[in-house]
N, C-alpha and C. Protein backbone atom coordinates (compact mmCIF):
# COMPACT_ATOMS: atom_id res chain seq x y z
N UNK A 1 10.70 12.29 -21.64
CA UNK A 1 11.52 11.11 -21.75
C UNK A 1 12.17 10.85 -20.39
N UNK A 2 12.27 9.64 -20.07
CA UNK A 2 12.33 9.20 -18.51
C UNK A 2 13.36 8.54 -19.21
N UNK A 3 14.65 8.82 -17.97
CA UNK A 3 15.88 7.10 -17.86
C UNK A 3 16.09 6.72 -16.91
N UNK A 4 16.42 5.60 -17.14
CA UNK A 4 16.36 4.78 -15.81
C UNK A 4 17.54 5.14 -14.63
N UNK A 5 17.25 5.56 -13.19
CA UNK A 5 18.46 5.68 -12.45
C UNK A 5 19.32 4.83 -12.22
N UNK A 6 18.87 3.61 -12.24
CA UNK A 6 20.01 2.27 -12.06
C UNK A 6 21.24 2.48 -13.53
N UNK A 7 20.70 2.49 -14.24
CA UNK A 7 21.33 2.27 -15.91
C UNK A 7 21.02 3.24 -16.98
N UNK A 8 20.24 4.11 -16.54
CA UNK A 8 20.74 4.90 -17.70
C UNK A 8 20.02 5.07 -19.36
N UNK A 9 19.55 3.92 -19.07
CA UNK A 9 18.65 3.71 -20.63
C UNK A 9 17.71 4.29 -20.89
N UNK A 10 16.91 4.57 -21.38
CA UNK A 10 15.73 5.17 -21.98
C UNK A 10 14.34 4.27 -21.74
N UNK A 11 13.53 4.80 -21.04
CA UNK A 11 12.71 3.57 -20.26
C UNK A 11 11.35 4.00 -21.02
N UNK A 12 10.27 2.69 -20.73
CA UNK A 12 9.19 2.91 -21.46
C UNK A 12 8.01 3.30 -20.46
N UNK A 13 7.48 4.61 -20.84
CA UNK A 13 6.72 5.38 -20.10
C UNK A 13 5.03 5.01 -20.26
N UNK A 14 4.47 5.23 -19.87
CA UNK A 14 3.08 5.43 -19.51
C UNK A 14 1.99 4.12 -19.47
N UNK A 15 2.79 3.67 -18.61
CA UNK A 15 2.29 2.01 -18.33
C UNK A 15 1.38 2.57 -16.79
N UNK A 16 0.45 2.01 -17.12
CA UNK A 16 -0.53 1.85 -15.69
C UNK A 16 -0.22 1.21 -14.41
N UNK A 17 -0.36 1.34 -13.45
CA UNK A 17 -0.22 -0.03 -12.22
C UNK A 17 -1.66 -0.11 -12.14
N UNK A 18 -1.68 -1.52 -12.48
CA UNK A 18 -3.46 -1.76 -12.15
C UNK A 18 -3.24 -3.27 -11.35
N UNK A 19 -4.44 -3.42 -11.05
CA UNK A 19 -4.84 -4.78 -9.98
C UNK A 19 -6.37 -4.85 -10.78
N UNK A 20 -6.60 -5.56 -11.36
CA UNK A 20 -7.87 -5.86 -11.46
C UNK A 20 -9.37 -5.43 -11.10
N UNK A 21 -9.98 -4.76 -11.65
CA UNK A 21 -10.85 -3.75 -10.66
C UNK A 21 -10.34 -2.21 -9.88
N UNK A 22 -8.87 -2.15 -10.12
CA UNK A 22 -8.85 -1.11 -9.13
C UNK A 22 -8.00 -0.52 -10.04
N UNK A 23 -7.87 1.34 -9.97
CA UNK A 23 -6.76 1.84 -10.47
C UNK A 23 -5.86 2.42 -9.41
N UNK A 24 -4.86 2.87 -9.43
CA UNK A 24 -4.06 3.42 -7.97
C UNK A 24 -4.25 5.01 -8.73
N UNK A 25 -4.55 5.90 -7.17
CA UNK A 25 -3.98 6.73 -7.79
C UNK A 25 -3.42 7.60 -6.05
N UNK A 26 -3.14 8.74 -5.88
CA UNK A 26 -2.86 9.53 -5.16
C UNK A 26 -3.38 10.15 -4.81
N UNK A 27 -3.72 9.96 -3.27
CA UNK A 27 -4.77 11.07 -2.44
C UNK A 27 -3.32 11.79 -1.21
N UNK A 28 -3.41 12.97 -1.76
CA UNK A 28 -2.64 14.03 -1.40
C UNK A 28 -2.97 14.29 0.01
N UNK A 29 -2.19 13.72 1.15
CA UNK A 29 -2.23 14.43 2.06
C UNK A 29 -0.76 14.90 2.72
N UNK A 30 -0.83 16.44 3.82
CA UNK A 30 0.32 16.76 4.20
C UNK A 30 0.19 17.25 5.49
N UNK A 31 1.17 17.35 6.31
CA UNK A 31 1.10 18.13 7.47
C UNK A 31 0.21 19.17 7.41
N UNK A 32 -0.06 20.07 6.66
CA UNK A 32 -1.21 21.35 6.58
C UNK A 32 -2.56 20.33 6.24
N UNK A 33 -2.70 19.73 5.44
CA UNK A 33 -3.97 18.96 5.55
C UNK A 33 -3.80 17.96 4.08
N UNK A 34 -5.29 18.03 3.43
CA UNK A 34 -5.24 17.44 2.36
C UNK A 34 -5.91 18.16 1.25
N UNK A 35 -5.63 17.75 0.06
CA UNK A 35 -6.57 18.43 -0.99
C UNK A 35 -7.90 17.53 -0.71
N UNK A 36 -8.47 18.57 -1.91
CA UNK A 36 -10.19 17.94 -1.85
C UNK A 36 -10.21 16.66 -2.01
N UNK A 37 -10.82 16.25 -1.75
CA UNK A 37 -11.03 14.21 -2.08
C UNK A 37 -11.43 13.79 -3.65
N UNK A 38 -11.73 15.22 -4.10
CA UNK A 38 -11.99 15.17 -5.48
C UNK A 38 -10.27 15.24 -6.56
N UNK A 39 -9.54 15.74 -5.78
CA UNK A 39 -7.97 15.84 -6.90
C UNK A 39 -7.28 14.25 -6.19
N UNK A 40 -7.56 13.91 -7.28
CA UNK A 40 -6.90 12.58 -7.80
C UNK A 40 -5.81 12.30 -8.86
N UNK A 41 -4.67 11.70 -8.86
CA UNK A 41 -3.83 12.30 -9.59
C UNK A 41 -3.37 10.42 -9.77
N UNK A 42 -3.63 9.88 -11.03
CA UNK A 42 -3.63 8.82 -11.30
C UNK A 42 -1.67 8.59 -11.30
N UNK A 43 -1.44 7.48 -11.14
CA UNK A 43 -0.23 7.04 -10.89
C UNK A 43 -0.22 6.53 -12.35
N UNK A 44 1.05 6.62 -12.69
CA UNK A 44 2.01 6.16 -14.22
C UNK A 44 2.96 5.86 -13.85
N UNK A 45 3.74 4.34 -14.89
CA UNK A 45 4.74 3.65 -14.42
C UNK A 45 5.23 3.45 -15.73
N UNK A 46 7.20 3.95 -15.83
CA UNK A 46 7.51 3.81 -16.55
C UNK A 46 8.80 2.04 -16.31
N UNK A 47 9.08 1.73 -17.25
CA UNK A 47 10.08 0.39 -16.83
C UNK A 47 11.38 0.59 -17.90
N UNK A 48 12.18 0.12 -17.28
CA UNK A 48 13.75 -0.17 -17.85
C UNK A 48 13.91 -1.26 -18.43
N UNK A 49 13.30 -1.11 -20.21
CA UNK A 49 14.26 -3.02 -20.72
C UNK A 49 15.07 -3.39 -20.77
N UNK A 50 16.05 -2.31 -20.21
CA UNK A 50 17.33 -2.68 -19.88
C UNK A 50 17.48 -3.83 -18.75
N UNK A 51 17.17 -3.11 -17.67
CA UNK A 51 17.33 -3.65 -16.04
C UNK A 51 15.97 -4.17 -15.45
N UNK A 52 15.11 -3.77 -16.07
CA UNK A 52 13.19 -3.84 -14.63
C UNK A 52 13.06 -3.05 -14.20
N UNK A 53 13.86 -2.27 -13.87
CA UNK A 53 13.53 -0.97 -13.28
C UNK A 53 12.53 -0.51 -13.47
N UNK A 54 11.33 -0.31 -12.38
CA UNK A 54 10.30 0.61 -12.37
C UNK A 54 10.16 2.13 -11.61
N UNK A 55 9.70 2.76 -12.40
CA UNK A 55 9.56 4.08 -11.50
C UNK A 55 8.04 4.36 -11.88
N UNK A 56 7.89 5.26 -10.97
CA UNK A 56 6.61 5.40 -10.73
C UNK A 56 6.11 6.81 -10.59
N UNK A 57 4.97 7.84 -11.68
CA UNK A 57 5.35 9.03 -11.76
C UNK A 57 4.01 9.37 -11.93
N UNK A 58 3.43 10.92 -12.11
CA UNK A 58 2.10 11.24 -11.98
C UNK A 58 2.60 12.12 -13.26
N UNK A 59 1.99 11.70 -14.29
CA UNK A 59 2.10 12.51 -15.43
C UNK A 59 1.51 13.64 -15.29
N UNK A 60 0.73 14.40 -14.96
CA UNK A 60 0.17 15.62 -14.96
C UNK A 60 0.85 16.39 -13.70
N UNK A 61 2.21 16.35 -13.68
CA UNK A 61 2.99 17.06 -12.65
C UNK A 61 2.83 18.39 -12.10
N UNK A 62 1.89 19.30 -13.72
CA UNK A 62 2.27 21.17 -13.38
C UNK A 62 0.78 20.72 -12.56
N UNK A 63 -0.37 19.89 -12.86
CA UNK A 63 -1.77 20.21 -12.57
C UNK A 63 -1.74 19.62 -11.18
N UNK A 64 -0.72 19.02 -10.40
CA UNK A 64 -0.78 18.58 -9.11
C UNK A 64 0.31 19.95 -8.55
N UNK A 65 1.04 20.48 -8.84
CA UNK A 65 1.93 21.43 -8.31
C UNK A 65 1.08 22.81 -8.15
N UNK A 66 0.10 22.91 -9.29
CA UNK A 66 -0.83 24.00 -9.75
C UNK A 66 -1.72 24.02 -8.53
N UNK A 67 -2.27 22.77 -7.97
CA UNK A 67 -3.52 22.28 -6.89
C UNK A 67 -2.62 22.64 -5.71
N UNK A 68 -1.31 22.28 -5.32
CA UNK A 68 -0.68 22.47 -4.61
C UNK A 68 -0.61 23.51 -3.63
N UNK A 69 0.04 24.34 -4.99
CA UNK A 69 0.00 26.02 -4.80
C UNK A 69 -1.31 26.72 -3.89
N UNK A 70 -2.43 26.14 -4.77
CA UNK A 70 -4.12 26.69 -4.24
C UNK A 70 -4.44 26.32 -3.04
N UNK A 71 -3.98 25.00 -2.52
CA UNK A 71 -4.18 24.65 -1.23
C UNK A 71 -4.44 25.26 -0.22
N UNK A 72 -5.69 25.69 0.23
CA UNK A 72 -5.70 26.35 1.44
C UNK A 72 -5.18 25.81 2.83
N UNK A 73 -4.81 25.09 2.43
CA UNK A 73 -3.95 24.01 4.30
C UNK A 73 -2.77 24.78 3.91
């Protein structure tokens, strides 16, 4: 359960950001390098009906922290 930082409310989670044809997702790179071109970690967007508030989150958090860890960079 996600709330919103502006307000506080209880926001609605697992909304996509899409563009037509395309999905967003996250290609991990860092000062040590990058993961494989194969870990892709799709982007999720939750919103505030309170305020609009969007945030923007990678639901599979332990399996990108997990890849993290393994990183040989």
């Amino acid at each position: 359960m996600r709330f919103c930082l502006r307000c506080q409310a209880k926001m609605m989670e697992g909304a996509y950001l899409n563009i037509p044809g395309k999905l967003f997702t996250v290609d991990v790179k860092t000062d040590r390098g990058s993961f494989s071109p194969f870990d892709r970690f799709p982007l999720k967007a939750a919103v505030c009906p309170n305020c609009g508030e969007v945030s923007i989150y990678i639901e599979d958090h332990k399996d990108f922290a997990e890849k993290a860890n393994k990183s040989p960079f």
